[in-house]
PDB file of N, CA and C in Angstrom:
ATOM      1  N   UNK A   1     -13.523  13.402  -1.139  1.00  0.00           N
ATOM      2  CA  UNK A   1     -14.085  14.313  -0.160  1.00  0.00           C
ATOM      3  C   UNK A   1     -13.486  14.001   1.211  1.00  0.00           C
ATOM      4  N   UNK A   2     -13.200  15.040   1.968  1.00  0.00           N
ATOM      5  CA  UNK A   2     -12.468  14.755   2.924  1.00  0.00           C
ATOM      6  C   UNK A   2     -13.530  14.137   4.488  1.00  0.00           C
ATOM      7  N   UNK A   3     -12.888  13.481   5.080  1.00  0.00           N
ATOM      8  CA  UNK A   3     -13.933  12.941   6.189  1.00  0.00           C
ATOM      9  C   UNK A   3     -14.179  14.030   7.324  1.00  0.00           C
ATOM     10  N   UNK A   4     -15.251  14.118   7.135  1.00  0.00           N
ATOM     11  CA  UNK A   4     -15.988  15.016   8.052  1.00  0.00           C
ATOM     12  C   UNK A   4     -15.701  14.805   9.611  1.00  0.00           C
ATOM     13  N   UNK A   5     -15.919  13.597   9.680  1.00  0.00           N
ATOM     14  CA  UNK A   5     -15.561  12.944  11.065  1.00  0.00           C
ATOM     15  C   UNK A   5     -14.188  13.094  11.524  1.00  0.00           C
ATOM     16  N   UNK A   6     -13.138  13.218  11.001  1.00  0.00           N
ATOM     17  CA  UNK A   6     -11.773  12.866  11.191  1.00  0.00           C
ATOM     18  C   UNK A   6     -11.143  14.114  11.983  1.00  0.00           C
ATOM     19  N   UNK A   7     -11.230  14.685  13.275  1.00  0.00           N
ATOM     20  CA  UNK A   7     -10.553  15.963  13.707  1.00  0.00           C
ATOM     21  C   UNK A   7      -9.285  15.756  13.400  1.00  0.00           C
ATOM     22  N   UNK A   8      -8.461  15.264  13.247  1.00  0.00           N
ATOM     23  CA  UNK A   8      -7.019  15.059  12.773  1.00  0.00           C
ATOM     24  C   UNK A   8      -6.229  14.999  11.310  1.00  0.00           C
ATOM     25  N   UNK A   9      -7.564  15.140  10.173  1.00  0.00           N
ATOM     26  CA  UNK A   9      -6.922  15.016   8.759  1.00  0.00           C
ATOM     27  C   UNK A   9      -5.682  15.942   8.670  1.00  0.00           C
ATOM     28  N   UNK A  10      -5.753  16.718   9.110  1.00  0.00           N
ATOM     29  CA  UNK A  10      -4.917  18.101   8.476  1.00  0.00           C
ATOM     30  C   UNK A  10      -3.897  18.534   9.480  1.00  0.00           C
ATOM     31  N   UNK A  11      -3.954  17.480  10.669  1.00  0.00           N
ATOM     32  CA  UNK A  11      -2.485  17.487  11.413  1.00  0.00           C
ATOM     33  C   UNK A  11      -1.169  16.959  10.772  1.00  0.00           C
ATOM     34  N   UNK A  12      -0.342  17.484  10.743  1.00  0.00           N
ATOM     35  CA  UNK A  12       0.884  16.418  10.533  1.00  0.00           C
ATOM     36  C   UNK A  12       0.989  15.815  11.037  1.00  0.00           C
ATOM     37  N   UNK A  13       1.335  14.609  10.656  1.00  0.00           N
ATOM     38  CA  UNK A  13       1.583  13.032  10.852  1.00  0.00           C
ATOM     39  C   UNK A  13       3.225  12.682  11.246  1.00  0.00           C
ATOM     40  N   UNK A  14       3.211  12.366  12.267  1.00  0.00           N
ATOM     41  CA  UNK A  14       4.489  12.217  12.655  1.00  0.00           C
ATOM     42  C   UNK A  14       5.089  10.481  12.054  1.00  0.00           C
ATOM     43  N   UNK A  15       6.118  10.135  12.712  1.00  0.00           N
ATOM     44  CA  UNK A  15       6.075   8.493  12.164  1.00  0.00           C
ATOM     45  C   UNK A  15       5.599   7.479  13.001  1.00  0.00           C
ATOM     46  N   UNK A  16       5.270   7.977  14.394  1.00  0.00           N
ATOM     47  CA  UNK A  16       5.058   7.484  15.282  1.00  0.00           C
ATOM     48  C   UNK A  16       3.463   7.119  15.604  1.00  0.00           C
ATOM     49  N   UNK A  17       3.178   8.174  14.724  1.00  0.00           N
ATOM     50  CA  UNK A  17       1.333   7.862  14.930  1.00  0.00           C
ATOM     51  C   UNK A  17       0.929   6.596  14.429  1.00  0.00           C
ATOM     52  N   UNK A  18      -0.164   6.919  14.938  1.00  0.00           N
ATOM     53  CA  UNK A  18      -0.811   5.052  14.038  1.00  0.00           C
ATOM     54  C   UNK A  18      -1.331   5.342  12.556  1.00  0.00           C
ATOM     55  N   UNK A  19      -1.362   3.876  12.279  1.00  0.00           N
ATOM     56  CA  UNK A  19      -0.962   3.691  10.779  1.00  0.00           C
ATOM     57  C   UNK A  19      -3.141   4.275  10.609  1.00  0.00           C
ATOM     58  N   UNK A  20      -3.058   5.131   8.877  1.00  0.00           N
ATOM     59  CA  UNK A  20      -4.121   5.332   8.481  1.00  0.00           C
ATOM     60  C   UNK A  20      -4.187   4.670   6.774  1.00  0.00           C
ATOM     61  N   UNK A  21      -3.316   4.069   6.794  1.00  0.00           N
ATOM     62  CA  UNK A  21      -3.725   2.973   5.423  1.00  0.00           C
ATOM     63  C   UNK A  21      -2.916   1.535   5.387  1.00  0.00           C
ATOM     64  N   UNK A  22      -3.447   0.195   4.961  1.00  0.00           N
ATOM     65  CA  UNK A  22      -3.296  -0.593   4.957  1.00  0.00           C
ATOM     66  C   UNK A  22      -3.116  -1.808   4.054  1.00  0.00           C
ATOM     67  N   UNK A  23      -2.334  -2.636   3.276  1.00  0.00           N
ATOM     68  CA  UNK A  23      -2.308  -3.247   2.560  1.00  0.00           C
ATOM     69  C   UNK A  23      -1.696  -4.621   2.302  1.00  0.00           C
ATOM     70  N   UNK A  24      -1.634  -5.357   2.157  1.00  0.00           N
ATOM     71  CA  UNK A  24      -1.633  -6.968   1.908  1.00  0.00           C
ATOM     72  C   UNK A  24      -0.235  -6.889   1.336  1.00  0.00           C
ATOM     73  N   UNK A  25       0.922  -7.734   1.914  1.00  0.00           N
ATOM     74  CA  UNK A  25       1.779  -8.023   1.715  1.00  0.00           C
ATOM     75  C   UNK A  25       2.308  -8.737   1.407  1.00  0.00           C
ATOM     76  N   UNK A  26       3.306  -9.575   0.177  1.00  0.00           N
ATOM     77  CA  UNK A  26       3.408 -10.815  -0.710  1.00  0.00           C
ATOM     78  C   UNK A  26       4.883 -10.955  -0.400  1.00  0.00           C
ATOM     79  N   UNK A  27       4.867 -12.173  -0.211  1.00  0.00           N
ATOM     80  CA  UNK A  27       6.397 -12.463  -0.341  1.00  0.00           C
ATOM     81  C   UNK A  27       7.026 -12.301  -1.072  1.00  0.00           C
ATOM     82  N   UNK A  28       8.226 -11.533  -1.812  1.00  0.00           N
ATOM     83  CA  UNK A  28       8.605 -11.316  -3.269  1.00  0.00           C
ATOM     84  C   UNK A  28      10.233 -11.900  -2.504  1.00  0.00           C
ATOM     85  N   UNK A  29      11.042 -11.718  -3.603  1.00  0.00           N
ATOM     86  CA  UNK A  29      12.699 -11.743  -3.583  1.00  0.00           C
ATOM     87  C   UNK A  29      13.089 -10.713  -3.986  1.00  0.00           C
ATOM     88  N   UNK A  30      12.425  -9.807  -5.455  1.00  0.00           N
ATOM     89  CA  UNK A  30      12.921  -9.024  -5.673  1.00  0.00           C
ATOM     90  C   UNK A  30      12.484  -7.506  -5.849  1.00  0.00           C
ATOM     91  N   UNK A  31      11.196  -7.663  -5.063  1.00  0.00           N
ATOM     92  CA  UNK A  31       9.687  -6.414  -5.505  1.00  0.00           C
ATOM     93  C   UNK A  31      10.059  -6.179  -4.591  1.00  0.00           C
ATOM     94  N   UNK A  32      10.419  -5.181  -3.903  1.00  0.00           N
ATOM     95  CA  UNK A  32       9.975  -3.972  -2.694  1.00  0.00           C
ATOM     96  C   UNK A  32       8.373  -3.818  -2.097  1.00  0.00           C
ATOM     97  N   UNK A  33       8.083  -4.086  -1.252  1.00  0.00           N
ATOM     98  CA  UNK A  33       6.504  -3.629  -1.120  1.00  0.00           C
ATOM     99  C   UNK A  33       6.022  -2.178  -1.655  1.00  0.00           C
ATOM    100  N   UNK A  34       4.927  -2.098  -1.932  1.00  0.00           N
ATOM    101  CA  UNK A  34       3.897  -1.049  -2.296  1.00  0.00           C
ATOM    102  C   UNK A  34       4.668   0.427  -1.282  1.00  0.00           C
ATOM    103  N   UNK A  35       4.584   0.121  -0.272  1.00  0.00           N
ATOM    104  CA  UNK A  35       5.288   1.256   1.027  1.00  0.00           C
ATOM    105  C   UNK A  35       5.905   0.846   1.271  1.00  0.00           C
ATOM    106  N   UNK A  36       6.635   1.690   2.056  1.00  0.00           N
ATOM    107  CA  UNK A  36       7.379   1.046   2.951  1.00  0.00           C
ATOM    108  C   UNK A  36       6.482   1.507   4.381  1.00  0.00           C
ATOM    109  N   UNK A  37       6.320   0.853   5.437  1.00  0.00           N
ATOM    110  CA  UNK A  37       5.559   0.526   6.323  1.00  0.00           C
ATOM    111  C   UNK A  37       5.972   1.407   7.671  1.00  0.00           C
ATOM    112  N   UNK A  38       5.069   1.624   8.274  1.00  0.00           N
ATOM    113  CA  UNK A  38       5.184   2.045   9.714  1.00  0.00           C
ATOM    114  C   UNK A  38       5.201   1.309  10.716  1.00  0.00           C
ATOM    115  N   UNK A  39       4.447  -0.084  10.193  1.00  0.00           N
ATOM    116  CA  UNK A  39       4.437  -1.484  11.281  1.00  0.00           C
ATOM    117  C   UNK A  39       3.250  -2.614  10.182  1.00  0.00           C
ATOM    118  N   UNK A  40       3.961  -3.831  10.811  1.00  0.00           N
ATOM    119  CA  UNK A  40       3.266  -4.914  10.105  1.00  0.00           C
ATOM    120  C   UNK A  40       1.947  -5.486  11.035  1.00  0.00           C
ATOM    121  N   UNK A  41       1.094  -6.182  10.240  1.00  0.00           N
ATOM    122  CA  UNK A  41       0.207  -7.380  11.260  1.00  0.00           C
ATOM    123  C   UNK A  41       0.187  -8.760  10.699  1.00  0.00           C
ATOM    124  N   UNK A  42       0.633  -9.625  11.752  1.00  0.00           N
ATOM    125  CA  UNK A  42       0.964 -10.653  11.379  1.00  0.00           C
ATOM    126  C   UNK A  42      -0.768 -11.723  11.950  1.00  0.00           C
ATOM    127  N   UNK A  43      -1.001 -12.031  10.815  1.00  0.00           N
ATOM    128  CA  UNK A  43      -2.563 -12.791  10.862  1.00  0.00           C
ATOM    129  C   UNK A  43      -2.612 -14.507  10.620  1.00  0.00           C
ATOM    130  N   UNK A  44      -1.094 -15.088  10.723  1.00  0.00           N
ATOM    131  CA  UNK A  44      -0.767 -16.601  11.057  1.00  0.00           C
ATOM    132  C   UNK A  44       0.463 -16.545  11.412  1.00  0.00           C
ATOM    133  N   UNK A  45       0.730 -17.221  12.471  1.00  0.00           N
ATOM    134  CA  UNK A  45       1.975 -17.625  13.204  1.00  0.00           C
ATOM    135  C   UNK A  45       2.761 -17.997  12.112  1.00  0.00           C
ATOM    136  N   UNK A  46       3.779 -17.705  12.254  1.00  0.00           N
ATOM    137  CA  UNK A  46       5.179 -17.825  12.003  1.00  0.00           C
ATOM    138  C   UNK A  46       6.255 -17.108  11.770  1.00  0.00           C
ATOM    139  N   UNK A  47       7.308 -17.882  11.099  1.00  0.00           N
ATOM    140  CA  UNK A  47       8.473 -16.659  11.400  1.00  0.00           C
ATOM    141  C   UNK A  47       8.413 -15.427   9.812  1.00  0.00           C
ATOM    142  N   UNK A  48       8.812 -14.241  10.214  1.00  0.00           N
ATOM    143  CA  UNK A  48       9.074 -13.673   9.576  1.00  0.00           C
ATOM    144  C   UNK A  48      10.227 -12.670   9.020  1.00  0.00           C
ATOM    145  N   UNK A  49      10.452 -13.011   7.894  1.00  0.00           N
ATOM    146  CA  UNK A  49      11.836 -12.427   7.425  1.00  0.00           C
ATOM    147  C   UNK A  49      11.337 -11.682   6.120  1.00  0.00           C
ATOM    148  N   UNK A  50      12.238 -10.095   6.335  1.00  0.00           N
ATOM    149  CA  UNK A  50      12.378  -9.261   6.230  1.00  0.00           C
ATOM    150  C   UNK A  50      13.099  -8.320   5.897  1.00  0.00           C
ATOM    151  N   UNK A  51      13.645  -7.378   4.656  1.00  0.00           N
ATOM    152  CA  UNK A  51      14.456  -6.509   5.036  1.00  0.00           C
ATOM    153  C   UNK A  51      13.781  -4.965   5.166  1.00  0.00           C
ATOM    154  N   UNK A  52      14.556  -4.216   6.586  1.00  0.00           N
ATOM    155  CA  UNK A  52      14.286  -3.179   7.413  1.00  0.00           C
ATOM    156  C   UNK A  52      14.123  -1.638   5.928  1.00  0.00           C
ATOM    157  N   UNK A  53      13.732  -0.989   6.393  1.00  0.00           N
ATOM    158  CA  UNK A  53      13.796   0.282   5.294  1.00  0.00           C
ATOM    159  C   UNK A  53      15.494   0.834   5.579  1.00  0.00           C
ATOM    160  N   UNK A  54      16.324   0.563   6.359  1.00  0.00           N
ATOM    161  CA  UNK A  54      17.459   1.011   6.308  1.00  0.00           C
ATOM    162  C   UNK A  54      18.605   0.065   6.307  1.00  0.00           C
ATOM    163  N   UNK A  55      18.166  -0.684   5.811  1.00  0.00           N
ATOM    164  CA  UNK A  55      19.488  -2.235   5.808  1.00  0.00           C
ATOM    165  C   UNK A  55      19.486  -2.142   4.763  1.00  0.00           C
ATOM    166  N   UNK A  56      21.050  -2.668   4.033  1.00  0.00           N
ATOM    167  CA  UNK A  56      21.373  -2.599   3.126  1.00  0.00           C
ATOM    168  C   UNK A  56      20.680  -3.900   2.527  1.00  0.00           C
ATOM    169  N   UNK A  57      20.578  -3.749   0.896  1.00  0.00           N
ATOM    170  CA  UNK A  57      19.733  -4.530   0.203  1.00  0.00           C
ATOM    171  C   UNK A  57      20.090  -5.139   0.306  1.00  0.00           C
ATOM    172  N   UNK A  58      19.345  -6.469   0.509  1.00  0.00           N
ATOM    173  CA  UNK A  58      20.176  -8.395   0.454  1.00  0.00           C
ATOM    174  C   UNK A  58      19.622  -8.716   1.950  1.00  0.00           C
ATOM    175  N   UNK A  59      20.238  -7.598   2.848  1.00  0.00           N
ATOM    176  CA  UNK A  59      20.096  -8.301   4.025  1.00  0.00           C
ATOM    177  C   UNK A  59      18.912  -7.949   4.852  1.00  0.00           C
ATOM    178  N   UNK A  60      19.018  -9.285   5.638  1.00  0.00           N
ATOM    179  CA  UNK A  60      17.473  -9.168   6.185  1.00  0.00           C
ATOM    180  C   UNK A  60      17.397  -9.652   7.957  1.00  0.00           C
ATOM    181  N   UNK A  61      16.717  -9.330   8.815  1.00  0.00           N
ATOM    182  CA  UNK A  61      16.080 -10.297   9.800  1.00  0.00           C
ATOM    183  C   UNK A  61      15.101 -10.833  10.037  1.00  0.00           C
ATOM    184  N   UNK A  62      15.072 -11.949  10.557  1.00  0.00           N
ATOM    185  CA  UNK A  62      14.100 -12.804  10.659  1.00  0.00           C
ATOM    186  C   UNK A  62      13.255 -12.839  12.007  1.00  0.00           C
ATOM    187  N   UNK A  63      12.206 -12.368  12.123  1.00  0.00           N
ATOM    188  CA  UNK A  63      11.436 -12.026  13.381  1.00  0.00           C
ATOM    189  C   UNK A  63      11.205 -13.618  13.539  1.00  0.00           C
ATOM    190  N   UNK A  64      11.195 -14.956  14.645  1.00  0.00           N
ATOM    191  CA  UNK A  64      10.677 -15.844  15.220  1.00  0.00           C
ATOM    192  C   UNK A  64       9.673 -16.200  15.986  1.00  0.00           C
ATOM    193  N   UNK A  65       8.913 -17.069  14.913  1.00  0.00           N
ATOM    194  CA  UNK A  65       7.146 -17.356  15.874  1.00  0.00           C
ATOM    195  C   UNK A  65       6.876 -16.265  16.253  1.00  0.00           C
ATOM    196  N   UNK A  66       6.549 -15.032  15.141  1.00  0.00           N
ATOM    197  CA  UNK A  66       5.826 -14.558  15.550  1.00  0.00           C
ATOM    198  C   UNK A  66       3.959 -14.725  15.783  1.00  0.00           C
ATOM    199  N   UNK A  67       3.873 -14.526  16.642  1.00  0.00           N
ATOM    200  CA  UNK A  67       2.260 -15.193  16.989  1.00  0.00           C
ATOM    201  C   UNK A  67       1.150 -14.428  16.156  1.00  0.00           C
ATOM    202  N   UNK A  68       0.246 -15.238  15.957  1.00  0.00           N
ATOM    203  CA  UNK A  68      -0.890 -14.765  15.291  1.00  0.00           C
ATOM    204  C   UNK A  68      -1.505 -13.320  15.846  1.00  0.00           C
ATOM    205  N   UNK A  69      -2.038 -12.363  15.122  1.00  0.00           N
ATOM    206  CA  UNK A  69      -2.297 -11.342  15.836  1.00  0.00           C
ATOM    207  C   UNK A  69      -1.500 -10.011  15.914  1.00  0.00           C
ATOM    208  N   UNK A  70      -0.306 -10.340  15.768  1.00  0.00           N
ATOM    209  CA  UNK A  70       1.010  -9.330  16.383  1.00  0.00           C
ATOM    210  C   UNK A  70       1.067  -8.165  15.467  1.00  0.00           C
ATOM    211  N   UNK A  71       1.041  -7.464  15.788  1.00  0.00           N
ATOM    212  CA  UNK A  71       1.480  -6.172  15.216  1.00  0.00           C
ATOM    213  C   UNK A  71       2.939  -5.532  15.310  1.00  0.00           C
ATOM    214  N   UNK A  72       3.986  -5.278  14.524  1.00  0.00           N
ATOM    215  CA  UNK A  72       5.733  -5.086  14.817  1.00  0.00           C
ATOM    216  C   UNK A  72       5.750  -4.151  14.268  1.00  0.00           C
ATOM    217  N   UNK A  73       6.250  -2.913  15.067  1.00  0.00           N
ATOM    218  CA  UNK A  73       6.177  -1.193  14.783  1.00  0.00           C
ATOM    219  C   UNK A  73       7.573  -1.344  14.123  1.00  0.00           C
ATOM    220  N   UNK A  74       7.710  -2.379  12.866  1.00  0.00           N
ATOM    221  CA  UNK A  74       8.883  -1.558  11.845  1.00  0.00           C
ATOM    222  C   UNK A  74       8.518  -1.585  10.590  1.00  0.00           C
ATOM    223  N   UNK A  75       9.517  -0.767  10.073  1.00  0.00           N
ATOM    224  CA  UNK A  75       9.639  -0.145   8.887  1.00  0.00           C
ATOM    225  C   UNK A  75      10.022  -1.003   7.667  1.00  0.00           C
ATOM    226  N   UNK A  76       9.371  -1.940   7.180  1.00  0.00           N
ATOM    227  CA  UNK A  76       9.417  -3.144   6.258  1.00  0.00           C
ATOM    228  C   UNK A  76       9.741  -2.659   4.836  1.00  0.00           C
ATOM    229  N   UNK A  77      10.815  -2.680   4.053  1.00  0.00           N
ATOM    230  CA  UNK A  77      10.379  -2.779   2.624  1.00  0.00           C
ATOM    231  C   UNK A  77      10.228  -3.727   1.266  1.00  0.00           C
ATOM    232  N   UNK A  78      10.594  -5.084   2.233  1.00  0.00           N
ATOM    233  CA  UNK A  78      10.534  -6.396   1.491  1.00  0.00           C
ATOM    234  C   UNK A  78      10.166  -7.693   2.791  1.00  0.00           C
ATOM    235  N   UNK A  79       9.243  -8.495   2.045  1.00  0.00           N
ATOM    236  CA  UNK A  79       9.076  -9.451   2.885  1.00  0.00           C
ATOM    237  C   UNK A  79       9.733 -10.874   1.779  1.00  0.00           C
ATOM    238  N   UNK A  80      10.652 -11.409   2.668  1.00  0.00           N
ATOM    239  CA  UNK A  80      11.069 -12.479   1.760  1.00  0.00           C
ATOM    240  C   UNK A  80      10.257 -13.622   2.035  1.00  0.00           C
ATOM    241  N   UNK A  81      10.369 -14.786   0.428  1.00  0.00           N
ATOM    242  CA  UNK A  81       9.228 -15.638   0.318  1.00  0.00           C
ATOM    243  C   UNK A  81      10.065 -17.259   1.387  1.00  0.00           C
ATOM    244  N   UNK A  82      10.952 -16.709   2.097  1.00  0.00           N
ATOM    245  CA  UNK A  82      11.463 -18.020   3.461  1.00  0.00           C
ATOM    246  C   UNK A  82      10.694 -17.416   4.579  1.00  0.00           C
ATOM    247  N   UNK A  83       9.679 -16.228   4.366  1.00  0.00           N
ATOM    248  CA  UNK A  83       8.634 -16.405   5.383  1.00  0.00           C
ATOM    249  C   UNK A  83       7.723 -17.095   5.909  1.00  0.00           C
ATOM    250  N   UNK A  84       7.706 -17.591   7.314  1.00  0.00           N
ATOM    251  CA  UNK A  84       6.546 -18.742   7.367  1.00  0.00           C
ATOM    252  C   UNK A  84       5.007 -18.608   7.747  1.00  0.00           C
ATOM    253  N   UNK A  85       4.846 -17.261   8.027  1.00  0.00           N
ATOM    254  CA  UNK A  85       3.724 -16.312   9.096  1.00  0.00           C
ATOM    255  C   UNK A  85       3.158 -16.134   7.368  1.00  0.00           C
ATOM    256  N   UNK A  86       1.715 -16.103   7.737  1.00  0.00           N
ATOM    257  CA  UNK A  86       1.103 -15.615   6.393  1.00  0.00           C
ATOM    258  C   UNK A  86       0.212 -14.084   6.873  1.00  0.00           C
ATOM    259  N   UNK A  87      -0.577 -14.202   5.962  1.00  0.00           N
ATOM    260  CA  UNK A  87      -1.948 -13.106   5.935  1.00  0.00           C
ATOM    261  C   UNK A  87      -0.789 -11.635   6.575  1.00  0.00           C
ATOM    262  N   UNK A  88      -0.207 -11.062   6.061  1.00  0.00           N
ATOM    263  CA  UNK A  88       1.068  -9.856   6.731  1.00  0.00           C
ATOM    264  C   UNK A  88       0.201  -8.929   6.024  1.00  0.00           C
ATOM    265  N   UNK A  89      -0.031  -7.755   6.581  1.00  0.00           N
ATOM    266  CA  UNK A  89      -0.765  -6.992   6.439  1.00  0.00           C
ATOM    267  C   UNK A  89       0.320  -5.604   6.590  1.00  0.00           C
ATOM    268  N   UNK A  90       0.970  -4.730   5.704  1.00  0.00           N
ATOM    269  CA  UNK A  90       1.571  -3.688   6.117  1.00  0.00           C
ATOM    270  C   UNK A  90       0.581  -1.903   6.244  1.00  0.00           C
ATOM    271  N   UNK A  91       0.787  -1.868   7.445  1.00  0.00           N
ATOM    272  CA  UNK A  91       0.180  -0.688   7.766  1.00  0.00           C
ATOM    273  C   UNK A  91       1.370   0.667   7.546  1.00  0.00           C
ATOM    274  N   UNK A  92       0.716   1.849   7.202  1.00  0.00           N
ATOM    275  CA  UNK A  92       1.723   2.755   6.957  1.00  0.00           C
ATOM    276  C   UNK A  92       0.807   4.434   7.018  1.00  0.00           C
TER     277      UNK A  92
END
């Protein structure tokens, strides 16, 4: 049933809007995440590595100390397990 409350269900969604679903992200090597993401939340410090939704497969960057809390408006489709930041939460 659709939310009554929500004046915006039935707008199009650009990529830029904020994220309306959310899900727990695992370090894999070779799984792709569930989505691919609109932006991450990072819920323990550390570094995080990554490959982008448009980098070629294999390669990755590594975001540094990122701080507890942080939210990073990219487009994630693998989190590799030489990540040191835990609890990653991908919003999309």
């Amino acid at each position: 049933m659709p939310n009554q409350n929500d004046t915006f269900q039935y707008y199009y969604t650009n990529p830029e809007d904020p994220a309306t679903r959310a899900f727990a992200i695992s370090a894999n090597e070779s799984a792709n995440t569930d989505h691919t993401t609109r932006a991450v939340y990072v819920g323990v410090t550390g570094n995080l590595v990554v490959e982008l939704s448009d980098m070629v497969s294999g390669n990755t960057v590594t975001f540094t100390a990122v701080p507890a809390g942080t939210i990073l408006p990219i487009r994630v489709r693998k989190m590799r397990t030489s990540s040191t930041a835990n609890s990653v939460i991908g919003l999309y």
